[in-house]
Protein backbone atom coordinates (compact mmCIF):
# COMPACT_ATOMS: atom_id res chain seq x y z
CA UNK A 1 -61.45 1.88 48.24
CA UNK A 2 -60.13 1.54 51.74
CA UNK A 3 -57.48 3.18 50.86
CA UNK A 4 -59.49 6.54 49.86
CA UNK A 5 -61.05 6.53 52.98
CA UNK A 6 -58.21 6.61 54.80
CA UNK A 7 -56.77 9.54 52.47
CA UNK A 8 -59.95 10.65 53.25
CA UNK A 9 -59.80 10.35 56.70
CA UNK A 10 -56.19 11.98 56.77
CA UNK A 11 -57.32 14.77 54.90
CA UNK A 12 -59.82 16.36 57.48
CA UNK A 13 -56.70 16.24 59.90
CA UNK A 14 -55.00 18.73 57.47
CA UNK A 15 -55.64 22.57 56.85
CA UNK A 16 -58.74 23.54 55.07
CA UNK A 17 -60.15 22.26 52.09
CA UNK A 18 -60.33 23.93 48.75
CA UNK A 19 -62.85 22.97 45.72
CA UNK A 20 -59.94 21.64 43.53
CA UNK A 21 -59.12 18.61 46.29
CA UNK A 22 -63.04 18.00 46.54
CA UNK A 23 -62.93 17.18 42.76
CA UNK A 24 -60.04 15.33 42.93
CA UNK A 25 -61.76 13.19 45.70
CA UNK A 26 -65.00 13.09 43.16
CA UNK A 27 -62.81 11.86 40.58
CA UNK A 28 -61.29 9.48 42.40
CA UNK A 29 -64.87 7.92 43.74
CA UNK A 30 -66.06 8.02 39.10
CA UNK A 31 -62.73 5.84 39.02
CA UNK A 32 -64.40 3.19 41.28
CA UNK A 33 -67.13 3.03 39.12
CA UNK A 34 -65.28 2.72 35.81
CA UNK A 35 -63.09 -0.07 37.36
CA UNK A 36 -66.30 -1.26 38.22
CA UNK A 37 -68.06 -1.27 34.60
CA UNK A 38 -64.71 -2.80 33.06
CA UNK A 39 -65.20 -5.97 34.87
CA UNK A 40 -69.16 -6.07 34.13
CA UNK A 41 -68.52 -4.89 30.32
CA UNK A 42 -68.68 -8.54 29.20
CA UNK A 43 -71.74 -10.00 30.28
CA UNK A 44 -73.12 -6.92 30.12
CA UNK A 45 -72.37 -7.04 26.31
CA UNK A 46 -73.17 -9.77 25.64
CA UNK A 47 -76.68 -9.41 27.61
CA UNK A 48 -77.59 -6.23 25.27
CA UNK A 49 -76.47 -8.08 21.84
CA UNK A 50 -79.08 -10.92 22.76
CA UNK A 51 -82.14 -8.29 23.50
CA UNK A 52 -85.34 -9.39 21.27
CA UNK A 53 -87.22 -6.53 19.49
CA UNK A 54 -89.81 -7.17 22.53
CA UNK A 55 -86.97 -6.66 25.03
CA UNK A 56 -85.54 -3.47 23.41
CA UNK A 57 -89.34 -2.37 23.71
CA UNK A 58 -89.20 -2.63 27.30
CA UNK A 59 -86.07 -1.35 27.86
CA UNK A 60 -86.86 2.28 26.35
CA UNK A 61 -90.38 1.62 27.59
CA UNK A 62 -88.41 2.00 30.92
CA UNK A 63 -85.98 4.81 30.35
CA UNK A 64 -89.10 6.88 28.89
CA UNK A 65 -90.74 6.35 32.52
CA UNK A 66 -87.46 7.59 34.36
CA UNK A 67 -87.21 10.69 32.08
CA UNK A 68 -91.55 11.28 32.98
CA UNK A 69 -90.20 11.23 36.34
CA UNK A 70 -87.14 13.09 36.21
CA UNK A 71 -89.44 15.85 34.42
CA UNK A 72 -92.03 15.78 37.54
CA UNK A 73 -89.00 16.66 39.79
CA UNK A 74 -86.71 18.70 37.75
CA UNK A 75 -89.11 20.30 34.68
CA UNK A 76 -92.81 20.78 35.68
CA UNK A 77 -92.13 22.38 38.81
CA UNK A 78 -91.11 26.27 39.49
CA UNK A 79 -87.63 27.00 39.81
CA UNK A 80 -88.54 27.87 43.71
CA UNK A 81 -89.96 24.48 44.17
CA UNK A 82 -86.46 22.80 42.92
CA UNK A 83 -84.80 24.69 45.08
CA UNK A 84 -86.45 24.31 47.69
CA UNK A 85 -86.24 20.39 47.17
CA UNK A 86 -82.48 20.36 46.69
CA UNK A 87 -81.95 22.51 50.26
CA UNK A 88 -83.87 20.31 51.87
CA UNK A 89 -82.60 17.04 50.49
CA UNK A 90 -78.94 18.67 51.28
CA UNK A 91 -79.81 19.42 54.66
CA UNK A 92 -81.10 15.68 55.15
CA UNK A 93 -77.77 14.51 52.95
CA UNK A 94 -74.73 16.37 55.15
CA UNK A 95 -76.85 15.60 58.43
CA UNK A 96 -76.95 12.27 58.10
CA UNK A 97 -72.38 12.01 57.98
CA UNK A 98 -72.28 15.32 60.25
CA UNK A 99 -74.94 15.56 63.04
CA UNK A 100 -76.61 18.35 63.30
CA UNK A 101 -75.97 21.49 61.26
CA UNK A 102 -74.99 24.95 62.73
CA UNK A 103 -77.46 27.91 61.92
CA UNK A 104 -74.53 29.49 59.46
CA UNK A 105 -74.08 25.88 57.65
CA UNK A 106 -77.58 26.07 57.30
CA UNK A 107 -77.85 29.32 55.46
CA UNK A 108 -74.60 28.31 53.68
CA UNK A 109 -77.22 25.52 52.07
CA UNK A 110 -79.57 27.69 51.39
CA UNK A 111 -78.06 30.09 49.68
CA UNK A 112 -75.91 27.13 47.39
CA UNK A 113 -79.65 26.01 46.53
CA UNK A 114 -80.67 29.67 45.56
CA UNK A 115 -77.44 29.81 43.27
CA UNK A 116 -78.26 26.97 41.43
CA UNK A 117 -78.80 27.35 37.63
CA UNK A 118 -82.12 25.55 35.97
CA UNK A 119 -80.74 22.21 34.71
CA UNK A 120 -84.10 19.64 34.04
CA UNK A 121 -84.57 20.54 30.68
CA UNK A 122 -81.34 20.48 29.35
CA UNK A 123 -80.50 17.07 31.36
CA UNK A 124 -83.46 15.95 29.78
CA UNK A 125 -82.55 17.08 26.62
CA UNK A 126 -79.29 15.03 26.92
CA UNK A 127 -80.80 12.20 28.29
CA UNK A 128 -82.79 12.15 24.80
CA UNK A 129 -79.44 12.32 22.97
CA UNK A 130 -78.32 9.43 25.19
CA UNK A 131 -81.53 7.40 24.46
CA UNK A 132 -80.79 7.73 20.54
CA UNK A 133 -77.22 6.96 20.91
CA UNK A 134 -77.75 3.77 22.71
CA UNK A 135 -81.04 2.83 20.67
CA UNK A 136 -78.62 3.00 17.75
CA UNK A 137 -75.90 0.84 19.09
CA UNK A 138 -78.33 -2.05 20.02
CA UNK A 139 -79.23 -2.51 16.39
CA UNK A 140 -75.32 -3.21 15.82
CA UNK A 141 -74.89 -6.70 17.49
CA UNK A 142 -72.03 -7.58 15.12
CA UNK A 143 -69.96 -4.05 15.53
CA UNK A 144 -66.66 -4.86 16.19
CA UNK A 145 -66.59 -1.66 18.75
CA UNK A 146 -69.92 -2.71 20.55
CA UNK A 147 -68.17 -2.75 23.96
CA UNK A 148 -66.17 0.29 23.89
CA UNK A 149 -69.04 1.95 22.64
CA UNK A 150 -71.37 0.88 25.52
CA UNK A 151 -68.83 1.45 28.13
CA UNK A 152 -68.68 5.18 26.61
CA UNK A 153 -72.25 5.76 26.78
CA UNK A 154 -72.18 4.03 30.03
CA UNK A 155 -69.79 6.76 31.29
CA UNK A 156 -71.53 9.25 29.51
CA UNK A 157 -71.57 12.43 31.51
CA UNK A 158 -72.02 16.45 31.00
CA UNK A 159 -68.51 16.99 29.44
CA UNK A 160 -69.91 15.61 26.61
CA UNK A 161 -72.83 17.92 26.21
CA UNK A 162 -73.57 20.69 23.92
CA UNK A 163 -71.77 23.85 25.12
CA UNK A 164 -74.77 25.73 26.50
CA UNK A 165 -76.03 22.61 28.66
CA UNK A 166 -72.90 21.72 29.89
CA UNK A 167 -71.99 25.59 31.02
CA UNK A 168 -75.62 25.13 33.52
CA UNK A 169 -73.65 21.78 34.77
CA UNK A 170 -70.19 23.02 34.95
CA UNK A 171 -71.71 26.23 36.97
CA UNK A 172 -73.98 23.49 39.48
CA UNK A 173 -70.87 21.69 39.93
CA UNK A 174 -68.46 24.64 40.58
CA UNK A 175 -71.29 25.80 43.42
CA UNK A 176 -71.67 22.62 44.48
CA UNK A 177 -68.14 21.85 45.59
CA UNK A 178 -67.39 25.52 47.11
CA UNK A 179 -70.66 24.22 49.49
CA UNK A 180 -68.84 21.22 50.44
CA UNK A 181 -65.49 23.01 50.94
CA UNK A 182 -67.54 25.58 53.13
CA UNK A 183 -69.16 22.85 55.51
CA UNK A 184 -66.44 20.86 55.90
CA UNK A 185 -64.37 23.71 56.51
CA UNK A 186 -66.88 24.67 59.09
CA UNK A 187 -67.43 21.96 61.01
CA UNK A 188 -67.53 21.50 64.59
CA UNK A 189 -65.22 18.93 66.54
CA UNK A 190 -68.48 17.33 67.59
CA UNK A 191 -69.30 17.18 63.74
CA UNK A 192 -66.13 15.98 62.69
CA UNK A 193 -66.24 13.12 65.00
CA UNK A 194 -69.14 12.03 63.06
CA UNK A 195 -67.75 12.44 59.71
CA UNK A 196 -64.65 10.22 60.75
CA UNK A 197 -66.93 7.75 62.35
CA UNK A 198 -69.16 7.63 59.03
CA UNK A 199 -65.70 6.85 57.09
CA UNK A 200 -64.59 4.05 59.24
C-alpha cells in the first residue's frame, strides 16, 4: 500500500493524466481488497457454515433493510434529485484531498453529475440476484467449493451483470474517471499541495 502511494505521489509529478491510468490506479486499490478477503476467507467461512436458521433470518433481515435504503437514495427519488445528491457529495468528496475547488472544476462536477445514467434500479435488481446467490450457498455447508464460491460473490461486481445493467455501470464509470482525469489535470499548485499532503 505504501508503495501505491508513492506511485501515486510520483504520478502527479508527471504529464497529465488520462482515464486508462485512473483505472489502473482503481484496480490496483480492488487488489488491496481481494488480498484482503483471502486472508479473512477462513474464518469467514467457517462463520457462515455455522449460521442457525434464526441467524440466516437476520442476516437477509439486514441486507433487505440496506436495499430499503439504497432505494430511498437511488430509486424513489427523481433523477434531478440523484443528481443533485451525487454533485454535491462530489464537491464535498474532491474538497476534502484538494482545498477548495475552482469555479470551472466546479461546473466540470456538475455537468459529470448531469451525464450520469439512472443506475438504482438495476443495482437493485442485481443486488436481488446477489441476495439469491448467496441465500443459496448458505444452505450448502458441506460444498466442497463453499469458499471459492463466497469469495466470488464477495467480489461480486457489475462485470458480472446482465448486459443492459452493466452498459448503465460501464457508462457511470467511463464518466466518472474522465471527471477525475479533468480535476486532477486541473488543479492548482495550491491544490496539489493538498493532494500530496493527503497521500503522505
Amino acid at each position: 500500500y505504501v508503495v501505491f502511494l508513492n506511485d501515486a505521489k510520483n504520478r502527479l509529478g508527471g504529464p497529465a493524466l488520462t482515464t486508462i491510468e485512473i483505472a489502473v490506479f482503481r484496480e490496483r486499490i480492488k487488489g488491496f481488497g481481494e488480498r484482503s478477503l483471502d486472508f479473512l476467507l477462513p474464518d469467514l467461512s467457517s462463520i457462515l457454515k455455522s449460521l442457525d436458521q434464526k441467524q440466516k433470518k437476520q442476516l437477509f433481515k439486514t441486507l433487505d433493510t440496506d436495499q430499503k435504503d439504497y432505494a430511498e437514495l437511488y430509486i424513489a427519488p427523481s433523477m434531478d434529485d440523484i443528481r443533485e445528491v451525487l454533485k454535491n457529495d462530489a464537491l464535498k468528496s474532491i474538497k476534502k484531498y484538494m482545498g477548495r475547488l475552482s469555479e470551472s472544476q466546479k461546473a466540470l462536477i456538475a455537468a459529470w453529475s448531469q451525464s450520469v445514467q439512472p443506475f438504482g434500479a438495476a443495482a437493485s435488481e442485481e443486488q436481488d440476484k446477489w441476495e439469491l446467490l448467496m441465500g443459496k450457498l448458505l444452505t450448502q455447508p458441506t460444498n466442497p467449493n463453499f469458499s471459492s464460491e463466497l469469495k466470488t460473490l464477495m467480489l461480486y461486481d457489475f462485470s458480472s451483470w446482465e448486459k443492459a445493467h452493466r452498459e448503465i455501470m460501464e457508462h457511470n464509470q467511463a464518466i466518472t474517471y474522465q471527471l477525475m482525469a479533468d480535476i486532477l489535470n486541473s488543479r492548482s499548485p495550491e491544490q496539489n499541495t493538498s493532494l500530496v499532503e493527503k497521500l503522505d
